[in-house]
Protein backbone atom coordinates (compact mmCIF):
# COMPACT_ATOMS: atom_id res chain seq x y z
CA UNK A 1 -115.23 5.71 -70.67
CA UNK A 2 -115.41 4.64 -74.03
CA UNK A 3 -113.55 1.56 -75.63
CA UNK A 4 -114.46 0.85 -79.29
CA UNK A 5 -117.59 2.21 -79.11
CA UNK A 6 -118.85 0.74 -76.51
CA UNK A 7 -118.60 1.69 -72.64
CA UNK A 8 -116.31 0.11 -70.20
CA UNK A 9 -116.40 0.64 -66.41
CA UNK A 10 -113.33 0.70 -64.33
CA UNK A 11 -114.07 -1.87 -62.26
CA UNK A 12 -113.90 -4.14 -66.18
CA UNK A 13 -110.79 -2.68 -66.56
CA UNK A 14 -109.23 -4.03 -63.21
CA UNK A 15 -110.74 -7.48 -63.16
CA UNK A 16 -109.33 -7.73 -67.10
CA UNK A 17 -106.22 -6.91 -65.77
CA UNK A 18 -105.99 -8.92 -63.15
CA UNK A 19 -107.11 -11.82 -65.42
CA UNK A 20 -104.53 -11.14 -67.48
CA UNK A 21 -101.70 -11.03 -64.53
CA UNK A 22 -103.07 -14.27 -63.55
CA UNK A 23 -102.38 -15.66 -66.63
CA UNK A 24 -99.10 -14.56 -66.99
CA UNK A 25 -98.09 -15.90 -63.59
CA UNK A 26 -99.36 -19.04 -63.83
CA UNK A 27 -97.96 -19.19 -67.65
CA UNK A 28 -93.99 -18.30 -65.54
CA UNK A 29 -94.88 -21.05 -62.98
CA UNK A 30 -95.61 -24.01 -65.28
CA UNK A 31 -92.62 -22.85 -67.75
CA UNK A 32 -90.53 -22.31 -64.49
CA UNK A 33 -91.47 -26.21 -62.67
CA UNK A 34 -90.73 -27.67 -66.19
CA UNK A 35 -87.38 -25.49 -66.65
CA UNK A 36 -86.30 -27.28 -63.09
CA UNK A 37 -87.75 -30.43 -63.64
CA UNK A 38 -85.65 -31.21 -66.75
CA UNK A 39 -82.11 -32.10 -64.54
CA UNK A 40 -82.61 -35.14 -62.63
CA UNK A 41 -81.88 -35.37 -59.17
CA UNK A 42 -78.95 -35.23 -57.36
CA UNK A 43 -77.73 -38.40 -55.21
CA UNK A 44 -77.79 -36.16 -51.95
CA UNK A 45 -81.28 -35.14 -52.95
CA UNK A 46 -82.15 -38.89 -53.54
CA UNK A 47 -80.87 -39.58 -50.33
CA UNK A 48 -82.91 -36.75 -48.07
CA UNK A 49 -86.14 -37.89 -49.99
CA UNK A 50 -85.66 -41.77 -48.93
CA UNK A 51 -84.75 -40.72 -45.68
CA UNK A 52 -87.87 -38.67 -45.30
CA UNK A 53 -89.95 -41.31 -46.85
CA UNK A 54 -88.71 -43.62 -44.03
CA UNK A 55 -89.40 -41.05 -41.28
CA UNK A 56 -92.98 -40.83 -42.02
CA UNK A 57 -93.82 -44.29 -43.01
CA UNK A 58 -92.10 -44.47 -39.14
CA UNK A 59 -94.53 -41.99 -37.19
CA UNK A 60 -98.28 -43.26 -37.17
């Protein structure tokens, strides 16, 4: 196959596209974490987080 001239194997083709869906994926996950990170925290999800800090500063 032929691609501006120049040939282009399949297997190209797939690991460019699955480059590319990489990308995008990882582009949706960063933009997603800082979408959610913007509201602060609630005070019941304050709470669970101290009380889970204390449980494992409690086990060893």
């Amino acid at each position: 196959m032929r691609i501006f001239g120049k040939p282009v194997f399949p297997r190209q083709i797939i690991l460019f596209a699955s480059g590319l869906l990489f990308l995008a994926s990882t582009t949706y996950d960063v933009h997603r974490s800082i979408k959610n990170n913007e509201t602060p925290p609630s005070e019941e999800q304050l709470k669970a987080l101290e009380e889970y800090i204390k449980s494992v500063r409690r086990s060893p």
